[in-house]
PDB file of N, CA and C in Angstrom:
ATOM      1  N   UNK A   1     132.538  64.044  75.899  1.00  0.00           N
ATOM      2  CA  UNK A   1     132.793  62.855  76.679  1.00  0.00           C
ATOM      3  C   UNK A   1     133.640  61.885  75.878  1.00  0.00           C
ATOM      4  N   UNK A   2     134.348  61.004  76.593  1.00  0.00           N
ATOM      5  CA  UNK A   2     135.259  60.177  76.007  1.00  0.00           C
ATOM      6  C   UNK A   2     134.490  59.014  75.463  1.00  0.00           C
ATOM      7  N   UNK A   3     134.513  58.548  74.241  1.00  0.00           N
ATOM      8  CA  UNK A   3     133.983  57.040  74.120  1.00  0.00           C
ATOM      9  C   UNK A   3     133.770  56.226  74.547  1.00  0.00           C
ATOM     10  N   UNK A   4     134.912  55.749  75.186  1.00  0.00           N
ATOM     11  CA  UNK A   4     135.118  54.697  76.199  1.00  0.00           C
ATOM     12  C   UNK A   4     135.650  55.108  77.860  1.00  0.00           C
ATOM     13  N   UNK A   5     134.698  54.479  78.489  1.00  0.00           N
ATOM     14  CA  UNK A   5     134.535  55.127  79.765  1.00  0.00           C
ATOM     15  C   UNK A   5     135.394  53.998  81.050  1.00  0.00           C
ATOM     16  N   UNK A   6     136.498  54.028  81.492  1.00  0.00           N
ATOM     17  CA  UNK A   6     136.803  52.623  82.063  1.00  0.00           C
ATOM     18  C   UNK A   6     137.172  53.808  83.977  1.00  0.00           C
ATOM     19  N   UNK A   7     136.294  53.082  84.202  1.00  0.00           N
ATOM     20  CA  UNK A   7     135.843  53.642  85.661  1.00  0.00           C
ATOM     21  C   UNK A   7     136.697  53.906  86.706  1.00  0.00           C
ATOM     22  N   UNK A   8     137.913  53.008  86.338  1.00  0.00           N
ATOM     23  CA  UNK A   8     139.303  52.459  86.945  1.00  0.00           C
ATOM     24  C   UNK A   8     140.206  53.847  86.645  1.00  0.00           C
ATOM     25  N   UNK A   9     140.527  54.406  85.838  1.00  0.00           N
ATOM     26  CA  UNK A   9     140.943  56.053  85.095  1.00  0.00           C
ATOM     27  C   UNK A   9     140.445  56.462  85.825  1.00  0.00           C
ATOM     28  N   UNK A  10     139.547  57.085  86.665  1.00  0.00           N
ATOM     29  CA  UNK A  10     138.784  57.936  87.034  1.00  0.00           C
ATOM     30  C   UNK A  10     138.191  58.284  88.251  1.00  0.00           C
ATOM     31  N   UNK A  11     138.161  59.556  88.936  1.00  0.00           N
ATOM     32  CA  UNK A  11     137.374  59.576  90.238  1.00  0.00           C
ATOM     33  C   UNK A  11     136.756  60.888  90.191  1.00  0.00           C
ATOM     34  N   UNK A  12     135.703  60.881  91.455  1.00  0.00           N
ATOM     35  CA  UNK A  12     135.264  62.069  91.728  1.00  0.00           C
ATOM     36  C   UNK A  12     135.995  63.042  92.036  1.00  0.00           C
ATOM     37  N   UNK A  13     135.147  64.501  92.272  1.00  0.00           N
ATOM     38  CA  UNK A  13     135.938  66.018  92.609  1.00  0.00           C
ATOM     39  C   UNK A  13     136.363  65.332  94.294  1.00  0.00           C
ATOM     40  N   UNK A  14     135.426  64.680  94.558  1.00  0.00           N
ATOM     41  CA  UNK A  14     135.767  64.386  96.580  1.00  0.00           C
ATOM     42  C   UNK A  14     137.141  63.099  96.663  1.00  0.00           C
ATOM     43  N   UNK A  15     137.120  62.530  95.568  1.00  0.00           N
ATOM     44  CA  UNK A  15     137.755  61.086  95.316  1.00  0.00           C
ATOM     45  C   UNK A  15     139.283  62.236  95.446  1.00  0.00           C
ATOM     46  N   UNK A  16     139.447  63.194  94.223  1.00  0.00           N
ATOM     47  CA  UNK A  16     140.718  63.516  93.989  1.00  0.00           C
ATOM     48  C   UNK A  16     140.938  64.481  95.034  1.00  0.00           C
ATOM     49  N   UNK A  17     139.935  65.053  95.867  1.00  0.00           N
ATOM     50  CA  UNK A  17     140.937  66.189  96.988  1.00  0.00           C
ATOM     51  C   UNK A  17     140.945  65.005  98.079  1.00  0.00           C
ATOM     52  N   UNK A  18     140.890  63.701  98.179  1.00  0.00           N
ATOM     53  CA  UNK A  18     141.194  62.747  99.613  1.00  0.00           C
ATOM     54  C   UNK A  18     142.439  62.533  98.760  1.00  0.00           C
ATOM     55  N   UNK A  19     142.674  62.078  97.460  1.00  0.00           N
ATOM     56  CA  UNK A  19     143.795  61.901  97.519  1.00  0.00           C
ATOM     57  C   UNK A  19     145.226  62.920  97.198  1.00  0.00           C
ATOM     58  N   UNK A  20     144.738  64.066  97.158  1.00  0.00           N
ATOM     59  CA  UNK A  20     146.109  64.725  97.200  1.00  0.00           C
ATOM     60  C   UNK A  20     146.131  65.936  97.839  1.00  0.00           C
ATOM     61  N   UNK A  21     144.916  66.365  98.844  1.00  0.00           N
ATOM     62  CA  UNK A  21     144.614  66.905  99.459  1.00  0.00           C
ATOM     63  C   UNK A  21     144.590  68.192  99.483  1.00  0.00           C
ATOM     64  N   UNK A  22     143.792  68.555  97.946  1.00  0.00           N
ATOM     65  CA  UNK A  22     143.422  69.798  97.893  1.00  0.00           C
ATOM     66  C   UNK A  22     141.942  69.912  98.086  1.00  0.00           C
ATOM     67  N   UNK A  23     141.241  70.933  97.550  1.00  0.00           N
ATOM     68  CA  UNK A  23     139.558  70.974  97.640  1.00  0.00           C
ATOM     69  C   UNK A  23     138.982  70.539  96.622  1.00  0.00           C
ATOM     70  N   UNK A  24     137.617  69.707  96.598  1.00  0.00           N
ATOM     71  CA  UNK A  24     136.988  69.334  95.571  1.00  0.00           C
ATOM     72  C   UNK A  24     136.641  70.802  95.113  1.00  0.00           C
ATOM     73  N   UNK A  25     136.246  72.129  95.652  1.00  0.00           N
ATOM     74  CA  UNK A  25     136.362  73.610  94.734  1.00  0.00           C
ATOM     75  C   UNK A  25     137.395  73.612  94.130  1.00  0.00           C
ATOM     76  N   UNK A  26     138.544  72.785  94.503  1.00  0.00           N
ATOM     77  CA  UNK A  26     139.615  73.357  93.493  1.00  0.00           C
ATOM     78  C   UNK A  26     139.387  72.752  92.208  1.00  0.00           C
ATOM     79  N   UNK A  27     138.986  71.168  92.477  1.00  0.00           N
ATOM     80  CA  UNK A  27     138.945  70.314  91.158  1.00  0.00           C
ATOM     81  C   UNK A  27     137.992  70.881  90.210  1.00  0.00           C
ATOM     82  N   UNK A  28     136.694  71.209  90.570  1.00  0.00           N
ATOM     83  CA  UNK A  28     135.632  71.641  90.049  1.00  0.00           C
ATOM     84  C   UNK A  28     136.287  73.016  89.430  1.00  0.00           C
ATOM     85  N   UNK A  29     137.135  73.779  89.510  1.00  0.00           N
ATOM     86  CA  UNK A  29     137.068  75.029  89.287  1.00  0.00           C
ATOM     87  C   UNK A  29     138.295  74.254  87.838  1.00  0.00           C
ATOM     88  N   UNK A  30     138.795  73.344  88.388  1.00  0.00           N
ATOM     89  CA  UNK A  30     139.808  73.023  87.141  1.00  0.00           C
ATOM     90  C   UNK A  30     139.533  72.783  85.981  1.00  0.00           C
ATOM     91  N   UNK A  31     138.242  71.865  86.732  1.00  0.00           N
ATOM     92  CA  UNK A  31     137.278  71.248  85.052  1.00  0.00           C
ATOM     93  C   UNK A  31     135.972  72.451  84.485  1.00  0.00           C
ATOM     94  N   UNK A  32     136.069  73.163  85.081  1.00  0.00           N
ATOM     95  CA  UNK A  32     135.531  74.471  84.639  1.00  0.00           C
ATOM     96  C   UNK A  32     136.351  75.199  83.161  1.00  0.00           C
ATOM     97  N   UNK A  33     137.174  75.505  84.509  1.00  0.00           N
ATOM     98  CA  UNK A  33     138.114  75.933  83.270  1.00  0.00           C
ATOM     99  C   UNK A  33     139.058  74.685  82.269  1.00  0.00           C
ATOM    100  N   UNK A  34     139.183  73.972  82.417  1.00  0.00           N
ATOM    101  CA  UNK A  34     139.351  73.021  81.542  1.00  0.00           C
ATOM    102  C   UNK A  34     141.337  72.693  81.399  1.00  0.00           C
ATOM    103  N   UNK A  35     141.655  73.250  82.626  1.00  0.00           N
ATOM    104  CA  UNK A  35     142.895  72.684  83.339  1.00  0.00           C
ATOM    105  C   UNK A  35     142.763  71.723  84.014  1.00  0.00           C
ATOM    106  N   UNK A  36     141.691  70.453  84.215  1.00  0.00           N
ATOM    107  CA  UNK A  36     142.034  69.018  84.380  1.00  0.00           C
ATOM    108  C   UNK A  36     141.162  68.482  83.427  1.00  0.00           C
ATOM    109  N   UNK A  37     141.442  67.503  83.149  1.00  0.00           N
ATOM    110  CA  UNK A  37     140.336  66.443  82.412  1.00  0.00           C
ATOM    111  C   UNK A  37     139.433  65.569  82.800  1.00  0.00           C
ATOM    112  N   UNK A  38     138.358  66.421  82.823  1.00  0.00           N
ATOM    113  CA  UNK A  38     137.074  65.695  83.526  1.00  0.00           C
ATOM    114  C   UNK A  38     135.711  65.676  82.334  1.00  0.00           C
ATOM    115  N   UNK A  39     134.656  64.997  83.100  1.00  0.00           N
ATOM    116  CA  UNK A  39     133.612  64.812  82.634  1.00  0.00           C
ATOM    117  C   UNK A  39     132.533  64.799  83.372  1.00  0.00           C
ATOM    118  N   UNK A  40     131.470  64.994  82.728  1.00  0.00           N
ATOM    119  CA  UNK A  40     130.013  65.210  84.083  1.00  0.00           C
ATOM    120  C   UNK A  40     129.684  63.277  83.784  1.00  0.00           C
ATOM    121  N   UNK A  41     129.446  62.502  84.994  1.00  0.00           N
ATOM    122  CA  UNK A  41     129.158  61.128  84.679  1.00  0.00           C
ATOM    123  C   UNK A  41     127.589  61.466  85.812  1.00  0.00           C
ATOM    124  N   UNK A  42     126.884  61.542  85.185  1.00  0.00           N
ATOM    125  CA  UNK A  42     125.136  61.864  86.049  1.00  0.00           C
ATOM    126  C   UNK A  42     125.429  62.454  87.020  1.00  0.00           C
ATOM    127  N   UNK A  43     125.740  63.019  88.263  1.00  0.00           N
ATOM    128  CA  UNK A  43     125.759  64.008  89.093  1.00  0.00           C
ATOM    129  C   UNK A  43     126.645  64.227  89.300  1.00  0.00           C
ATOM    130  N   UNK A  44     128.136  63.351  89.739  1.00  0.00           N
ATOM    131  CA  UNK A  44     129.095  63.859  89.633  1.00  0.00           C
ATOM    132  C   UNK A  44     129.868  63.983  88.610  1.00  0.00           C
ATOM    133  N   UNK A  45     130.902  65.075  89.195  1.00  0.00           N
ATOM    134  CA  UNK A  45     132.086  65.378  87.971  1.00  0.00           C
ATOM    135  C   UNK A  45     133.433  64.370  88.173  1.00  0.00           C
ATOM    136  N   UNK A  46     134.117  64.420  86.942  1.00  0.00           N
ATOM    137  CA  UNK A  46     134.658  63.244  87.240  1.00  0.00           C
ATOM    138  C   UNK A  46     136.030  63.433  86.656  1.00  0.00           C
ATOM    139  N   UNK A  47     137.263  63.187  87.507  1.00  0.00           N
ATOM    140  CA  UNK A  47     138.280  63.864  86.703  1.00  0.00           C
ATOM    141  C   UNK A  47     139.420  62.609  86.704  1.00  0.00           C
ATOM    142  N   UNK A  48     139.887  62.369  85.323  1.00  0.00           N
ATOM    143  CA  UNK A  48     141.122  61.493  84.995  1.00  0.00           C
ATOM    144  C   UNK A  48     141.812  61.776  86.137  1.00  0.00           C
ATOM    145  N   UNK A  49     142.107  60.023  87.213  1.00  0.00           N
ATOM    146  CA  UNK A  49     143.192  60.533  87.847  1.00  0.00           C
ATOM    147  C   UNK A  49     144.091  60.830  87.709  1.00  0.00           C
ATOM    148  N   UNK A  50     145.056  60.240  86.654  1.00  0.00           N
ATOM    149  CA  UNK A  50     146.160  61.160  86.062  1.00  0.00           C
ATOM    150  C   UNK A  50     146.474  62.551  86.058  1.00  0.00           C
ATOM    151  N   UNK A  51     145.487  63.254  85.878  1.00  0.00           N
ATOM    152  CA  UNK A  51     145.009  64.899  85.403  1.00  0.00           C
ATOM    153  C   UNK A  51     145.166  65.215  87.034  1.00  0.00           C
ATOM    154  N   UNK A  52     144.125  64.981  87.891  1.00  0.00           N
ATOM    155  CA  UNK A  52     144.498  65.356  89.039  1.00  0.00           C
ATOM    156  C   UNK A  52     145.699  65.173  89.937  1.00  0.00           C
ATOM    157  N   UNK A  53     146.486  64.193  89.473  1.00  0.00           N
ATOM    158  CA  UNK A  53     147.400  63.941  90.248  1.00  0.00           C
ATOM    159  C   UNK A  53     148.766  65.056  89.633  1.00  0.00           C
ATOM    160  N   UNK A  54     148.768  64.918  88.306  1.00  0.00           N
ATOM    161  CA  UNK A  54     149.411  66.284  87.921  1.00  0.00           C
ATOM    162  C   UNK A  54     149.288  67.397  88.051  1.00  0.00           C
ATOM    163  N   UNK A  55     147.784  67.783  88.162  1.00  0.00           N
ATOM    164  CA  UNK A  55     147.517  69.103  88.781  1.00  0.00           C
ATOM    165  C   UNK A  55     148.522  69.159  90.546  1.00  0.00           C
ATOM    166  N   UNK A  56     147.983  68.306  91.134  1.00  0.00           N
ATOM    167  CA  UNK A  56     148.375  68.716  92.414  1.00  0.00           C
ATOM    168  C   UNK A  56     149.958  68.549  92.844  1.00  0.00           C
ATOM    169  N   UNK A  57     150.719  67.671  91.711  1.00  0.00           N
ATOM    170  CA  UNK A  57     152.203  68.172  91.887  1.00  0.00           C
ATOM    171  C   UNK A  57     152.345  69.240  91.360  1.00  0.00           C
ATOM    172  N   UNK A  58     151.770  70.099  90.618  1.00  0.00           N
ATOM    173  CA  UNK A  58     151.793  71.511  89.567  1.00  0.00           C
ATOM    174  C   UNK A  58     151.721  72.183  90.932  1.00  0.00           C
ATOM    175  N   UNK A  59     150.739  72.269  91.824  1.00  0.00           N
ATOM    176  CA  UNK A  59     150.607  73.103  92.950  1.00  0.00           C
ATOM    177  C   UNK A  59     152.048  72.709  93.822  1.00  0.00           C
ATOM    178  N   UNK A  60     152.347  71.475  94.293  1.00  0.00           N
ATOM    179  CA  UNK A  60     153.245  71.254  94.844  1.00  0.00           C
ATOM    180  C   UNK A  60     154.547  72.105  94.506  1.00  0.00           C
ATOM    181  N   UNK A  61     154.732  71.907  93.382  1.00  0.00           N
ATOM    182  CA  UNK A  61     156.336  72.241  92.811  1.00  0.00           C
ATOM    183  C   UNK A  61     156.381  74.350  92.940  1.00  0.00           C
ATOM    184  N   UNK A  62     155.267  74.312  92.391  1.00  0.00           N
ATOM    185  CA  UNK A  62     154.894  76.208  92.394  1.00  0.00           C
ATOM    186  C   UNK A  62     155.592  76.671  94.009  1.00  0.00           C
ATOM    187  N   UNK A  63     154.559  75.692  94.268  1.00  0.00           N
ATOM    188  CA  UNK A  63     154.802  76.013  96.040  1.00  0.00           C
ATOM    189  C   UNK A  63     154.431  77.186  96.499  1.00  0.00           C
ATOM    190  N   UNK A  64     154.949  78.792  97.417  1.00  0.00           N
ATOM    191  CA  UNK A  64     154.414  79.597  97.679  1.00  0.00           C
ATOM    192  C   UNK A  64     153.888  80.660  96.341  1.00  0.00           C
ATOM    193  N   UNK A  65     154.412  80.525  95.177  1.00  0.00           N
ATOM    194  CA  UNK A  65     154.262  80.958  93.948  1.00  0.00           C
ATOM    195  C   UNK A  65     152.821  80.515  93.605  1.00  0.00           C
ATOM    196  N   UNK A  66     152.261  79.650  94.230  1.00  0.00           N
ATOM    197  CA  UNK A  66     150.953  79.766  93.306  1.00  0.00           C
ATOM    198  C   UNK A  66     149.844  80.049  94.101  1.00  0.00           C
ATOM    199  N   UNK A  67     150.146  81.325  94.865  1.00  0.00           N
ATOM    200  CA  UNK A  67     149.367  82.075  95.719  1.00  0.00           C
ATOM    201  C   UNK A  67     149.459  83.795  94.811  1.00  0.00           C
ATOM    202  N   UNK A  68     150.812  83.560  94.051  1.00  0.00           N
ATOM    203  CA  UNK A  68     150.616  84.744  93.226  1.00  0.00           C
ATOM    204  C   UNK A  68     149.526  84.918  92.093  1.00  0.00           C
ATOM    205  N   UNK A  69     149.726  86.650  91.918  1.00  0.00           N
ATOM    206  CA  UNK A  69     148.520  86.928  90.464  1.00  0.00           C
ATOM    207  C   UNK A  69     148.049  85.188  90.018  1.00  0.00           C
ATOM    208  N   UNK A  70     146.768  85.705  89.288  1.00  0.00           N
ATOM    209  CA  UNK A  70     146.237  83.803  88.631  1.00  0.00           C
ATOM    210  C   UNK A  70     147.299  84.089  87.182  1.00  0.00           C
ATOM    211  N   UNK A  71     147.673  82.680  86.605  1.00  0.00           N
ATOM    212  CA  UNK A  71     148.346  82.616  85.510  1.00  0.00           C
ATOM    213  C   UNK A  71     147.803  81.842  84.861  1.00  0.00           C
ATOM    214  N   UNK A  72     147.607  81.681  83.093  1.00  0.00           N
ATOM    215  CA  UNK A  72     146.836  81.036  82.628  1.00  0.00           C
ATOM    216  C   UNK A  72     147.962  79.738  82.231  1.00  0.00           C
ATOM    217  N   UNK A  73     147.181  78.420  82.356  1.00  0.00           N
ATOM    218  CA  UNK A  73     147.933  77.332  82.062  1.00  0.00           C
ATOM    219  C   UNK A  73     146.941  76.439  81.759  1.00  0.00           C
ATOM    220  N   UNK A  74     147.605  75.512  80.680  1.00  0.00           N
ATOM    221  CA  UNK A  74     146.572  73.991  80.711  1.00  0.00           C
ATOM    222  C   UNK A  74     147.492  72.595  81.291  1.00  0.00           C
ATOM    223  N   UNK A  75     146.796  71.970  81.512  1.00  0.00           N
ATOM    224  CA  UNK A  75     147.128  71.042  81.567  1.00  0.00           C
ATOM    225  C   UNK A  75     148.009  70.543  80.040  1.00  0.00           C
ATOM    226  N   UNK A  76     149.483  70.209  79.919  1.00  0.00           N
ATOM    227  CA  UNK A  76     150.268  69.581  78.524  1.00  0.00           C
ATOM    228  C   UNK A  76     149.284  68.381  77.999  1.00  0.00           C
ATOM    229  N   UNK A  77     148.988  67.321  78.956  1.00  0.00           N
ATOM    230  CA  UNK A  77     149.082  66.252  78.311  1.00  0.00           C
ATOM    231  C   UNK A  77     147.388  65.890  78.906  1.00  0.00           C
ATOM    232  N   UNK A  78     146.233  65.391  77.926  1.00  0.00           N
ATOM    233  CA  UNK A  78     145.228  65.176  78.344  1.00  0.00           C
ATOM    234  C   UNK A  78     144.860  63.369  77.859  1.00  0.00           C
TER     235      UNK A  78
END
């Protein structure tokens, strides 16, 4: 977990698929694997909006390409 926790950085798995309209399974599966930057904050998970919002132009830009084979990637910048 990060030291400093500023609430404003940050939303839920449901917070980040309203805003860029993928699935909170997707977010959850990101911070699983540790291609977004999240944290468990007491029940929910909680992912830098930054992180999610880059994830979901990452999907954007792929476009029909990221329906191909899975490819391993991280997130560059956390």
């Amino acid at each position: 977990m990060t030291e400093t926790f500023n609430p404003t950085e940050w939303v839920t798995t449901k917070e980040a698929a309203e805003l860029t309209g993928h699935t909170m399974a997707r977010f959850r599966q990101q911070a699983k694997a540790e291609t977004a930057e999240a944290e468990k904050r007491g029940t929910n998970g909680c992912l830098r909006k930054a992180s999610a919002q880059e994830s979901a132009d990452r999907m954007k830009q792929l476009e029909a390409a990221k329906h191909d084979p899975p490819r391993e990637w991280k997130a560059e910048s956390h």
